[in-house]
PDB file of N, CA and C in Angstrom:
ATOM      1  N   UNK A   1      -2.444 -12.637  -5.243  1.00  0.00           N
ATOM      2  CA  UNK A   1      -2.963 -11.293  -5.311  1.00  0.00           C
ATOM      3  C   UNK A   1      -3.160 -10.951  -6.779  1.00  0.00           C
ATOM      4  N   UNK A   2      -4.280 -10.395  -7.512  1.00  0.00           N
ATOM      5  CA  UNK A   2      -4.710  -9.916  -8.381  1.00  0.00           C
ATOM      6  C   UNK A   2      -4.605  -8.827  -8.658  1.00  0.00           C
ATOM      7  N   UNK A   3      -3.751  -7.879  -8.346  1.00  0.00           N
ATOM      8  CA  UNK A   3      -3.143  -6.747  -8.328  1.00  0.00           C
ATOM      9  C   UNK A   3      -2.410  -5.970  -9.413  1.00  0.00           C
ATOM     10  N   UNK A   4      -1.585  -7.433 -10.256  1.00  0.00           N
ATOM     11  CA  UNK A   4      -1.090  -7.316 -11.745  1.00  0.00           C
ATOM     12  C   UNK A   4      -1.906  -7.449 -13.093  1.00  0.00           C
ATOM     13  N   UNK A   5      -2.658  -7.875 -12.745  1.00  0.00           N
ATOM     14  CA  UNK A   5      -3.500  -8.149 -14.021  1.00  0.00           C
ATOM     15  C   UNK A   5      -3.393  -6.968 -15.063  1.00  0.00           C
ATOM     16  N   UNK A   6      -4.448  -5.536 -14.275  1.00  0.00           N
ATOM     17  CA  UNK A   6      -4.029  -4.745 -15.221  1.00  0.00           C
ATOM     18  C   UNK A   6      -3.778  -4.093 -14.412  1.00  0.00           C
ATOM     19  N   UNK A   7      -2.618  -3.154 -15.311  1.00  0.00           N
ATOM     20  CA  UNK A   7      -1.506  -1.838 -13.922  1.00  0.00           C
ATOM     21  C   UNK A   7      -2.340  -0.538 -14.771  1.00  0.00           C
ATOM     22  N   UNK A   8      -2.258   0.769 -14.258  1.00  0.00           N
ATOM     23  CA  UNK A   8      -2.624   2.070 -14.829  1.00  0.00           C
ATOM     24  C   UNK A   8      -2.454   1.973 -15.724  1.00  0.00           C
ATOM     25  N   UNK A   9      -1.558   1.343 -17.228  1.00  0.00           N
ATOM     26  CA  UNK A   9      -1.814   1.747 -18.399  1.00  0.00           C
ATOM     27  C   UNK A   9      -3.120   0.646 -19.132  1.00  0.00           C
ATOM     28  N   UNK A  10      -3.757  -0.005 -18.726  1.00  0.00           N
ATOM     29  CA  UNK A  10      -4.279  -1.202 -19.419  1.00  0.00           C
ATOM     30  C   UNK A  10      -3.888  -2.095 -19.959  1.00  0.00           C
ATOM     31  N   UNK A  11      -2.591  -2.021 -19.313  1.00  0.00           N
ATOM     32  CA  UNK A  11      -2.042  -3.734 -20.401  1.00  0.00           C
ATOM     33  C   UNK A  11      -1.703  -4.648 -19.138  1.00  0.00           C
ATOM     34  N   UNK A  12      -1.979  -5.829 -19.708  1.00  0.00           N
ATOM     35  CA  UNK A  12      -1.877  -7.461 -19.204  1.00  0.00           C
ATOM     36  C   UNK A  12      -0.054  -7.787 -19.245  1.00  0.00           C
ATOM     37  N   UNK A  13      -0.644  -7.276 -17.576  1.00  0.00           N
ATOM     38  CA  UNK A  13       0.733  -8.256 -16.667  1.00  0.00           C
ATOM     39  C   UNK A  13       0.092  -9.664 -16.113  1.00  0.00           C
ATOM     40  N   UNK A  14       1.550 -10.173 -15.847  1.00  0.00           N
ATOM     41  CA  UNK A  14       1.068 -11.203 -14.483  1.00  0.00           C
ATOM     42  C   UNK A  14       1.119 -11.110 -13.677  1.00  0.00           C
ATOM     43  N   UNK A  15       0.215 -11.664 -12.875  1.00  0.00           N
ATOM     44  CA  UNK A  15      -0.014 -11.577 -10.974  1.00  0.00           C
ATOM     45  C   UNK A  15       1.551 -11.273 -10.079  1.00  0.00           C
ATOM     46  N   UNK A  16       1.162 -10.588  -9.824  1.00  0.00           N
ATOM     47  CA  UNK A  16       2.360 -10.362  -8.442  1.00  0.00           C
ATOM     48  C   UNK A  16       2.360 -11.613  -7.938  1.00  0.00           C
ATOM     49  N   UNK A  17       3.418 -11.781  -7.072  1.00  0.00           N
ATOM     50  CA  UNK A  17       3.997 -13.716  -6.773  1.00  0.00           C
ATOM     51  C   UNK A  17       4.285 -13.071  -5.295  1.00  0.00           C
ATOM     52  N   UNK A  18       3.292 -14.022  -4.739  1.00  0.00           N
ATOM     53  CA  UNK A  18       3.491 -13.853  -3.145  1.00  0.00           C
ATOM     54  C   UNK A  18       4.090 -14.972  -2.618  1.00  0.00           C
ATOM     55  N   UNK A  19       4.482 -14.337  -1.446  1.00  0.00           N
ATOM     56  CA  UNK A  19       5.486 -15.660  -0.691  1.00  0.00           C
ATOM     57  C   UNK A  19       4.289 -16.655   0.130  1.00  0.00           C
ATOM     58  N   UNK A  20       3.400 -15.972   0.744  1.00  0.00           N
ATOM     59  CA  UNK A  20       1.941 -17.023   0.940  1.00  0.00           C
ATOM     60  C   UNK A  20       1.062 -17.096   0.708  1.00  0.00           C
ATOM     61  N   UNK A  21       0.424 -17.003  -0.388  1.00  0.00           N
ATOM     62  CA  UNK A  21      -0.800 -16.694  -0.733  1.00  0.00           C
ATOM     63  C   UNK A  21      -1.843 -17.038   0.293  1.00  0.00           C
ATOM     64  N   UNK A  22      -2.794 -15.246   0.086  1.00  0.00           N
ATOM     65  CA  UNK A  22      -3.565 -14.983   0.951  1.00  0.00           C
ATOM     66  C   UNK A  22      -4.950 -14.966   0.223  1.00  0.00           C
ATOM     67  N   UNK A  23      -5.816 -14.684   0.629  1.00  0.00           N
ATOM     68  CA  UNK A  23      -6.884 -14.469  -0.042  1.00  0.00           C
ATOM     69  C   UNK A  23      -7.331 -12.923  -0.150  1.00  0.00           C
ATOM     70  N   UNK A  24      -7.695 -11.785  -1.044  1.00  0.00           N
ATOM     71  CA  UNK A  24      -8.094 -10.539  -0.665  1.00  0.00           C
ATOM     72  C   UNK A  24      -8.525 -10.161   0.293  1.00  0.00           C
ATOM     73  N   UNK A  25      -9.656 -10.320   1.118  1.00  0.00           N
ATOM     74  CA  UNK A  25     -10.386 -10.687   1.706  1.00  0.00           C
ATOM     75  C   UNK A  25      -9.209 -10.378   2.940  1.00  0.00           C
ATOM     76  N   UNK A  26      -8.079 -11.295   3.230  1.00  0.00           N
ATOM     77  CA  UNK A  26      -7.073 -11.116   4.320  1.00  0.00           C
ATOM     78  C   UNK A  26      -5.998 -10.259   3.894  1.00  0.00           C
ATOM     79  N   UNK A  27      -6.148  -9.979   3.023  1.00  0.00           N
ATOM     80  CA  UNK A  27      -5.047  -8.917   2.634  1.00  0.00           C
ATOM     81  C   UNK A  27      -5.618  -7.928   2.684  1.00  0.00           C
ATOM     82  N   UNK A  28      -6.931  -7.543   2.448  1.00  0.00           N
ATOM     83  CA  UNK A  28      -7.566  -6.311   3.100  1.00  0.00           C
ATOM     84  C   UNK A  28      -7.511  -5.884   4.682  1.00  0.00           C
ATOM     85  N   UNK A  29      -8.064  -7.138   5.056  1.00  0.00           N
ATOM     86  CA  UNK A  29      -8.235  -6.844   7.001  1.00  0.00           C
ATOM     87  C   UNK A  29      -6.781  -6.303   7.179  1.00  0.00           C
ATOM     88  N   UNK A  30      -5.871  -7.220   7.191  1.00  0.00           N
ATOM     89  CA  UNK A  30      -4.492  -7.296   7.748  1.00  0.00           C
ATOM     90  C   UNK A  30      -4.347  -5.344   7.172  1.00  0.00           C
ATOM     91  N   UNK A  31      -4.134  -4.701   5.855  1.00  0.00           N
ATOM     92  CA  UNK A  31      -3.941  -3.648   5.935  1.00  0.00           C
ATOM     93  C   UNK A  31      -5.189  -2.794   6.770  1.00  0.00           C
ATOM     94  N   UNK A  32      -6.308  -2.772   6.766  1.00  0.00           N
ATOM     95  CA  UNK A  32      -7.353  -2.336   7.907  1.00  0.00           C
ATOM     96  C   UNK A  32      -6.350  -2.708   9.202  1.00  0.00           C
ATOM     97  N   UNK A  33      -6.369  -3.711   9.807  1.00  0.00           N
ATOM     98  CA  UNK A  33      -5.675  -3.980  11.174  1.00  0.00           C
ATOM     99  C   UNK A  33      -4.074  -3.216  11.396  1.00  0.00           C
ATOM    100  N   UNK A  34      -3.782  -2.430  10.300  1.00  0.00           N
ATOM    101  CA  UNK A  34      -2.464  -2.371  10.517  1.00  0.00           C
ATOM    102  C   UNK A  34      -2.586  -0.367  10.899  1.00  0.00           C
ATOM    103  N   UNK A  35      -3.540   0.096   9.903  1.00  0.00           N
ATOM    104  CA  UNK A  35      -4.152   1.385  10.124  1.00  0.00           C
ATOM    105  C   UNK A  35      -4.490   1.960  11.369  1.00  0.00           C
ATOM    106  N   UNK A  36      -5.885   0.399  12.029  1.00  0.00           N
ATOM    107  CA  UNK A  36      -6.163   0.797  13.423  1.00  0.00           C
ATOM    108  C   UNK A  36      -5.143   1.236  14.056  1.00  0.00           C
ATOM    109  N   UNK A  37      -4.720   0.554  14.275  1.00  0.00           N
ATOM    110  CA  UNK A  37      -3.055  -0.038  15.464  1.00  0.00           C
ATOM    111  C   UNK A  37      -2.092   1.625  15.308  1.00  0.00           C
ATOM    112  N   UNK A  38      -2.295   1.960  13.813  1.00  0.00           N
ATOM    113  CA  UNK A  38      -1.315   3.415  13.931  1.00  0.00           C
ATOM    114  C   UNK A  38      -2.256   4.643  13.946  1.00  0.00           C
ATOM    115  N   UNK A  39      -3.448   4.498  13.915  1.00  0.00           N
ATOM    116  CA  UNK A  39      -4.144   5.573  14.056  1.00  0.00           C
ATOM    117  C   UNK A  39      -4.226   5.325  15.720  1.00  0.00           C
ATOM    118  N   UNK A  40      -5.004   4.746  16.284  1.00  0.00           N
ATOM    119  CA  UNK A  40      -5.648   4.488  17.382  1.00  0.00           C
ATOM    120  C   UNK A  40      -4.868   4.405  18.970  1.00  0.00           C
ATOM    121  N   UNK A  41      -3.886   3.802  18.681  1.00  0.00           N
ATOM    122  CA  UNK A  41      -3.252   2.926  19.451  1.00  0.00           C
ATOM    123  C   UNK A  41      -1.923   3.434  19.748  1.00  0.00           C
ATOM    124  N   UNK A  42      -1.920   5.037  18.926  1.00  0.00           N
ATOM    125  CA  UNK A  42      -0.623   5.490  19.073  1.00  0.00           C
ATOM    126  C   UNK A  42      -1.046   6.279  20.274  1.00  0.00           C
ATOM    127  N   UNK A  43      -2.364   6.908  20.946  1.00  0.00           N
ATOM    128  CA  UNK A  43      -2.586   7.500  21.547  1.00  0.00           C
ATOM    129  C   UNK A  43      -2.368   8.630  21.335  1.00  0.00           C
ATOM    130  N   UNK A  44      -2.027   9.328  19.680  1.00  0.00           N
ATOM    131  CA  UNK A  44      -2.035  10.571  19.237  1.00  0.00           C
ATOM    132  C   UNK A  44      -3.929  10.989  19.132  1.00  0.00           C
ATOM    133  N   UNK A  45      -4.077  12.399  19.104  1.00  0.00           N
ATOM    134  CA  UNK A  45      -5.670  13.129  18.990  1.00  0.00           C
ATOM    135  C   UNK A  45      -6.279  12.815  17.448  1.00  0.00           C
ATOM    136  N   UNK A  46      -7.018  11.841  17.539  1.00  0.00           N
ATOM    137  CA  UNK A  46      -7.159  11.236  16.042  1.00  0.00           C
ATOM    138  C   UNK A  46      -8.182  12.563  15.287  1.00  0.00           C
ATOM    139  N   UNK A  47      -8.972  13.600  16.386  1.00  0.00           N
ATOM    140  CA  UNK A  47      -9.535  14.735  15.931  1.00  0.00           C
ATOM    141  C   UNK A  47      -8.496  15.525  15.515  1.00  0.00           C
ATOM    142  N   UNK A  48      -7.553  15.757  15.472  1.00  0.00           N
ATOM    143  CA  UNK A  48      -6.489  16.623  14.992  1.00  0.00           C
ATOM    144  C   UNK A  48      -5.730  16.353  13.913  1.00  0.00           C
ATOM    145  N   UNK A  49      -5.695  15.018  13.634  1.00  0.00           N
ATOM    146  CA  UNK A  49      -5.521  14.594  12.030  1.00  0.00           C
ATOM    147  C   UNK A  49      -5.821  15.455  11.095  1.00  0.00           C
ATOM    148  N   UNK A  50      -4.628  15.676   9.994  1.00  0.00           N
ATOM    149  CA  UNK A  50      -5.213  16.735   8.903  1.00  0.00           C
ATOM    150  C   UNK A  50      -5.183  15.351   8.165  1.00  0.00           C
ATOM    151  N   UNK A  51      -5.899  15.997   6.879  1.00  0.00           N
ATOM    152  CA  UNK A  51      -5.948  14.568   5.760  1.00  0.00           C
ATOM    153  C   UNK A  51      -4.653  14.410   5.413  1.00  0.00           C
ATOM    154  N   UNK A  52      -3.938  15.177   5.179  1.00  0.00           N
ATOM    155  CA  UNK A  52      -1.900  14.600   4.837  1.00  0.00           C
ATOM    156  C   UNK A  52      -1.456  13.723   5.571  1.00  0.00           C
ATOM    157  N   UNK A  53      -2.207  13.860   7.197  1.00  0.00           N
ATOM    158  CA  UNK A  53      -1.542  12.723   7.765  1.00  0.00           C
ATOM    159  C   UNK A  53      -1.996  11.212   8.235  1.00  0.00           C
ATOM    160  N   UNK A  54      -3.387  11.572   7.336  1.00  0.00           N
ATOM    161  CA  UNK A  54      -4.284  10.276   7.350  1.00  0.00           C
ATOM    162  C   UNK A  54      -3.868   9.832   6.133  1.00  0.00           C
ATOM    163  N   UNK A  55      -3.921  10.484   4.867  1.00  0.00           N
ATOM    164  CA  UNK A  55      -2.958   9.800   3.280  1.00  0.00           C
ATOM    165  C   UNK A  55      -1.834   9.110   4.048  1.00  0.00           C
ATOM    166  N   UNK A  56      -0.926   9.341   4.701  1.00  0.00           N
ATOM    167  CA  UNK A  56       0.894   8.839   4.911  1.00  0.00           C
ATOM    168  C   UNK A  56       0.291   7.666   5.861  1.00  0.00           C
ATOM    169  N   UNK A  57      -0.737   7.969   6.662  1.00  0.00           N
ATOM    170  CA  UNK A  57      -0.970   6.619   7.551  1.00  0.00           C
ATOM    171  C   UNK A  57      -1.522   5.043   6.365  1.00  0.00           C
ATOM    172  N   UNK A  58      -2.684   5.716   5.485  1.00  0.00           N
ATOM    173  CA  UNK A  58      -2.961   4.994   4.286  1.00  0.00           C
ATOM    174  C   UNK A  58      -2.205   4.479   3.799  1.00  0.00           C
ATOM    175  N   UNK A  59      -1.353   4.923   2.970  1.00  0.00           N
ATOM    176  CA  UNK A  59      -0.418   4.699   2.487  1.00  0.00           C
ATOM    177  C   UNK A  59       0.789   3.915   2.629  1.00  0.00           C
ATOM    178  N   UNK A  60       1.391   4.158   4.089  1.00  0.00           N
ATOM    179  CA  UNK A  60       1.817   2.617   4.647  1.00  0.00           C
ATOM    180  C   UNK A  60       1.260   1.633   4.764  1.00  0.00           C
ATOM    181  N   UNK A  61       0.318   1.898   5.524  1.00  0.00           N
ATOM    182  CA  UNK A  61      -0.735   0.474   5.185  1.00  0.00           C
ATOM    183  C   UNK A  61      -0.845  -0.052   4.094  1.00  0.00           C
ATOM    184  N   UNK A  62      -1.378   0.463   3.616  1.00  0.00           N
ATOM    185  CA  UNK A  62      -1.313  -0.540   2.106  1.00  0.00           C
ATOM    186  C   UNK A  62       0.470  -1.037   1.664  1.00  0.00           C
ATOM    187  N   UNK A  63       1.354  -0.133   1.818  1.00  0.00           N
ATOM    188  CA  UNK A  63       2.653  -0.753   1.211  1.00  0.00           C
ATOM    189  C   UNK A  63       2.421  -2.158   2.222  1.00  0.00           C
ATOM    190  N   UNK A  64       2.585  -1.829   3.620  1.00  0.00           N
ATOM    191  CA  UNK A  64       3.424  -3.142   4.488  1.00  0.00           C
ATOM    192  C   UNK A  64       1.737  -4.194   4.896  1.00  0.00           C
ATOM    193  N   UNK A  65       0.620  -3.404   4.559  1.00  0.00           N
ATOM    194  CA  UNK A  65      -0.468  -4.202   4.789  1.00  0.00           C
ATOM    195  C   UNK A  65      -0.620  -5.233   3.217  1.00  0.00           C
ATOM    196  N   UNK A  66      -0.356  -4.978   2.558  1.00  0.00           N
ATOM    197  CA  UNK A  66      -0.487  -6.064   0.887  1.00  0.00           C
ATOM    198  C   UNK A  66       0.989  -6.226   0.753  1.00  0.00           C
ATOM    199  N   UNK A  67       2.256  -5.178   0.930  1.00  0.00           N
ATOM    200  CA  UNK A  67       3.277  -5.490   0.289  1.00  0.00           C
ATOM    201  C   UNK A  67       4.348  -6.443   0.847  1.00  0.00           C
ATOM    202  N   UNK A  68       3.923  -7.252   2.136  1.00  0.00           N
ATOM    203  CA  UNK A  68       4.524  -7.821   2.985  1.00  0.00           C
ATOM    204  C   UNK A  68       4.224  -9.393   2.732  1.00  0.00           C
ATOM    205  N   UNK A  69       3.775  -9.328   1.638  1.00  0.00           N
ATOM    206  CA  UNK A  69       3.364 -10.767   1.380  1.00  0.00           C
ATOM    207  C   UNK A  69       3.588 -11.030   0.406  1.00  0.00           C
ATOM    208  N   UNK A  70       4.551  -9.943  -0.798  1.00  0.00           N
ATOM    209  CA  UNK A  70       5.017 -10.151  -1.752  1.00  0.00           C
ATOM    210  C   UNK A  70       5.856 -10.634  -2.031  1.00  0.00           C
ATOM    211  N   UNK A  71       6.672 -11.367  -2.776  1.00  0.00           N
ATOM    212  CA  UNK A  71       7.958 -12.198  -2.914  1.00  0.00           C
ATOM    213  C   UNK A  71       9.144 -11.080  -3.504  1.00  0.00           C
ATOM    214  N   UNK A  72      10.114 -10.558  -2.513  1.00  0.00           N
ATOM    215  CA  UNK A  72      11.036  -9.661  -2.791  1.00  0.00           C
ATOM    216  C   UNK A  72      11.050  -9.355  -4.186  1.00  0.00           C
ATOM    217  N   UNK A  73      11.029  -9.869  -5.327  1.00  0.00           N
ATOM    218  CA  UNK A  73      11.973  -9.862  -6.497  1.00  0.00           C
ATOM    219  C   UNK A  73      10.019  -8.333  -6.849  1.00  0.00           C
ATOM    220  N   UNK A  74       9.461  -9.004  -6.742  1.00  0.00           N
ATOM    221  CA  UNK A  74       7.841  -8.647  -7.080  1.00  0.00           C
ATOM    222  C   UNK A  74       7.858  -6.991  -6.099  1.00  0.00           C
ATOM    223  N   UNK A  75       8.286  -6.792  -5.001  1.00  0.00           N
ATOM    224  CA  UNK A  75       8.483  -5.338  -4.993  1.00  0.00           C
ATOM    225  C   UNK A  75       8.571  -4.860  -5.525  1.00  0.00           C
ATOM    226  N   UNK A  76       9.133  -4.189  -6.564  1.00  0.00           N
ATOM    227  CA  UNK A  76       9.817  -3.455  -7.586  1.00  0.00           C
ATOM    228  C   UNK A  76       8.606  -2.714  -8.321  1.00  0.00           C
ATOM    229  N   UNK A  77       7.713  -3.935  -8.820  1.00  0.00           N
ATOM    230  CA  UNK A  77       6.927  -3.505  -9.600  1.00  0.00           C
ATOM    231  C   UNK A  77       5.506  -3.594  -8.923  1.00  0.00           C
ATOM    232  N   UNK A  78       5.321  -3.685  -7.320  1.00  0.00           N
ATOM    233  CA  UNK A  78       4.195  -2.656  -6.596  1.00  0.00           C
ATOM    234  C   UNK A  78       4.733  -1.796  -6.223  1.00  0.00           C
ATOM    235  N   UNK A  79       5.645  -1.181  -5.821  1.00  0.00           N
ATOM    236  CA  UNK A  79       6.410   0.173  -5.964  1.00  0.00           C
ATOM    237  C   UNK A  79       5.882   1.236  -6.664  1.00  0.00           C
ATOM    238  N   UNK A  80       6.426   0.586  -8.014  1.00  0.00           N
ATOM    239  CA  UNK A  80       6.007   1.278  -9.300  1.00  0.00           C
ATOM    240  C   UNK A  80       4.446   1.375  -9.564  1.00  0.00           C
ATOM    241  N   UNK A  81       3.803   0.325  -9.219  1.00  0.00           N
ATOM    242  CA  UNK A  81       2.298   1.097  -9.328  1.00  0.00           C
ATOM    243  C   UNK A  81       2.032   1.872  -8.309  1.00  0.00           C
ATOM    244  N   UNK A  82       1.749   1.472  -7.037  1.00  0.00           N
ATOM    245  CA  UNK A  82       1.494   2.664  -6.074  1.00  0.00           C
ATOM    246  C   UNK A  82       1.604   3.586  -6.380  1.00  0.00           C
ATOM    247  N   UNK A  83       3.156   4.254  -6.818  1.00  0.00           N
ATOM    248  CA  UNK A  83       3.623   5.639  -7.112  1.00  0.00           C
ATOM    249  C   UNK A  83       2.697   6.244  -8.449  1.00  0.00           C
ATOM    250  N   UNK A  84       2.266   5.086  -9.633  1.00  0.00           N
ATOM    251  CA  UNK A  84       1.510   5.472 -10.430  1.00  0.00           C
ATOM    252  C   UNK A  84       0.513   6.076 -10.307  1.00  0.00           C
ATOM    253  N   UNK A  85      -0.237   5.284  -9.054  1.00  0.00           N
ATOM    254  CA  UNK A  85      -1.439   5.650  -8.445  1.00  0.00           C
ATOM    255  C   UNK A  85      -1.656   7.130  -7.877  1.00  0.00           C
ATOM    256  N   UNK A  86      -0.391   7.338  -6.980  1.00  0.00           N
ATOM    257  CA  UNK A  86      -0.681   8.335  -5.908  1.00  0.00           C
ATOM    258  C   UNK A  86      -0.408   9.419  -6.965  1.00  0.00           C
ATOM    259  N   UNK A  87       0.340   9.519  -8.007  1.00  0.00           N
ATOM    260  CA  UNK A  87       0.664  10.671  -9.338  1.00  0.00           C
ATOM    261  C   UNK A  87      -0.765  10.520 -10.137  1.00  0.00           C
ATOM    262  N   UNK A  88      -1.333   9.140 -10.610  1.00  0.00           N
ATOM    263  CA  UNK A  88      -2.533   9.837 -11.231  1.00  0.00           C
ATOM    264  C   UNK A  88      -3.665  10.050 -10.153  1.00  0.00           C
ATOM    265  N   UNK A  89      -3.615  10.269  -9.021  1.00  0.00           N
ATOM    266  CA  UNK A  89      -4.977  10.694  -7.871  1.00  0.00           C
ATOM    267  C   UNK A  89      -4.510  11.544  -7.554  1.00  0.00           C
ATOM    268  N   UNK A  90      -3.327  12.656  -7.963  1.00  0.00           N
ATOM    269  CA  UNK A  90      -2.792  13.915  -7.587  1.00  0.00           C
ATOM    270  C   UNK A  90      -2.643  13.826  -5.925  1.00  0.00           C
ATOM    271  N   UNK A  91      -2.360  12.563  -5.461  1.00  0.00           N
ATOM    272  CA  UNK A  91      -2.065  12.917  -3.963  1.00  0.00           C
ATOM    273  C   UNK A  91      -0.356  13.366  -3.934  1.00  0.00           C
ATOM    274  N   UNK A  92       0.221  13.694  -2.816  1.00  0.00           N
ATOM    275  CA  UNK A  92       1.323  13.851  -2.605  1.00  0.00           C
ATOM    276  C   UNK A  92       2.404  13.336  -2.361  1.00  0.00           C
ATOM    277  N   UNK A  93       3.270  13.403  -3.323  1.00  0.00           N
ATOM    278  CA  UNK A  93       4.656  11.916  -3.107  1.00  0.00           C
ATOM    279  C   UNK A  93       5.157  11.578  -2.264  1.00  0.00           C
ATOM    280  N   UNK A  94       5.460  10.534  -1.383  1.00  0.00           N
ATOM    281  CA  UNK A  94       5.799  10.452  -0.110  1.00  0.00           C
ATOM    282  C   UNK A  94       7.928  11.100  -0.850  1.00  0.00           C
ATOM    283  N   UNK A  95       8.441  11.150   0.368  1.00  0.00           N
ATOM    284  CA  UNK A  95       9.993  11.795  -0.002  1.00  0.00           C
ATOM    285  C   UNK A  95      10.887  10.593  -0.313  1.00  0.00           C
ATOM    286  N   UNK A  96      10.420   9.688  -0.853  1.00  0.00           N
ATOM    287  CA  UNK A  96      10.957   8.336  -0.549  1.00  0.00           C
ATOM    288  C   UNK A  96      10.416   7.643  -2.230  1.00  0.00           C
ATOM    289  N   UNK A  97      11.362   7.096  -3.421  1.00  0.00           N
ATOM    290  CA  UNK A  97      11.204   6.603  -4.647  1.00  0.00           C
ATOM    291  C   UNK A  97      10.967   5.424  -4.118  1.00  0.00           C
ATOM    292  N   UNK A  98      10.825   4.814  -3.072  1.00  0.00           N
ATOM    293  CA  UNK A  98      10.761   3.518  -2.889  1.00  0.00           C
ATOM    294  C   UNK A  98       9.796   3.041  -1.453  1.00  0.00           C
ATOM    295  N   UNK A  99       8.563   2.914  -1.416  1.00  0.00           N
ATOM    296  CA  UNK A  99       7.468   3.273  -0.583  1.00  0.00           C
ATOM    297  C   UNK A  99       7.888   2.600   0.518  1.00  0.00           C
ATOM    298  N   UNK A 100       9.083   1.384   0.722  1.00  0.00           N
ATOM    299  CA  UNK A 100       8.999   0.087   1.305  1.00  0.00           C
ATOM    300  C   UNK A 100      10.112   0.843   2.483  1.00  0.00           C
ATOM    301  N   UNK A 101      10.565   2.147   1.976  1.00  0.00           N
ATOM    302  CA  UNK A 101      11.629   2.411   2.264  1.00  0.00           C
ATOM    303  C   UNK A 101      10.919   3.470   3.618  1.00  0.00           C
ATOM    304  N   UNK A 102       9.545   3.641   3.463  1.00  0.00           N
ATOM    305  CA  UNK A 102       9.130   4.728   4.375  1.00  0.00           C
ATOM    306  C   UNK A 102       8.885   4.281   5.591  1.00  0.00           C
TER     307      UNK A 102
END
């Protein structure tokens, strides 16, 4: 995953270290496939969705849709970007310092 290269400040990390390397490409679908399944499939009114609760559905996805293929020690520091992310896109902090934890 190419994910480390550069983090929100512009400086050169190294690649996050996955336990199987995937290709983007499947690390995209798999978080897409993981979205459907909790939007769709919960049999909740997907017209009644406010956007807060389409962000928290996002938002897991991406932790357990990319972060599930990371090599434990390498959590730490997609953690730490995510949270970078969701603070500089002014979205709303999940209640949880640790996304893996939601």
């Amino acid at each position: 995953m190419k994910l480390g290269i550069d983090d929100i400040n512009n400086e050169k990390v190294s690649p996050i270290a996955e336990v199987q390397p995937k290709t983007e490409m499947a690390l995209v679908a798999q978080m897409c496939k993981l979205m459907d399944i909790l939007m769709f499939e919960t049999k909740l009114d997907v017209q009644s969705f406010d956007q807060e609760h389409l962000v928290k559905i996002f938002i897991f996805s991406l932790v357990w849709g990319l972060g599930s293929c990371i090599m434990w020690e390498e959590r730490t520091r997609f953690n730490k970007l995510l949270l970078q992310l969701i603070e500089k896109n002014e979205m709303e902090k999940p209640g949880a310092k640790n996304l893996f934890d939601i």
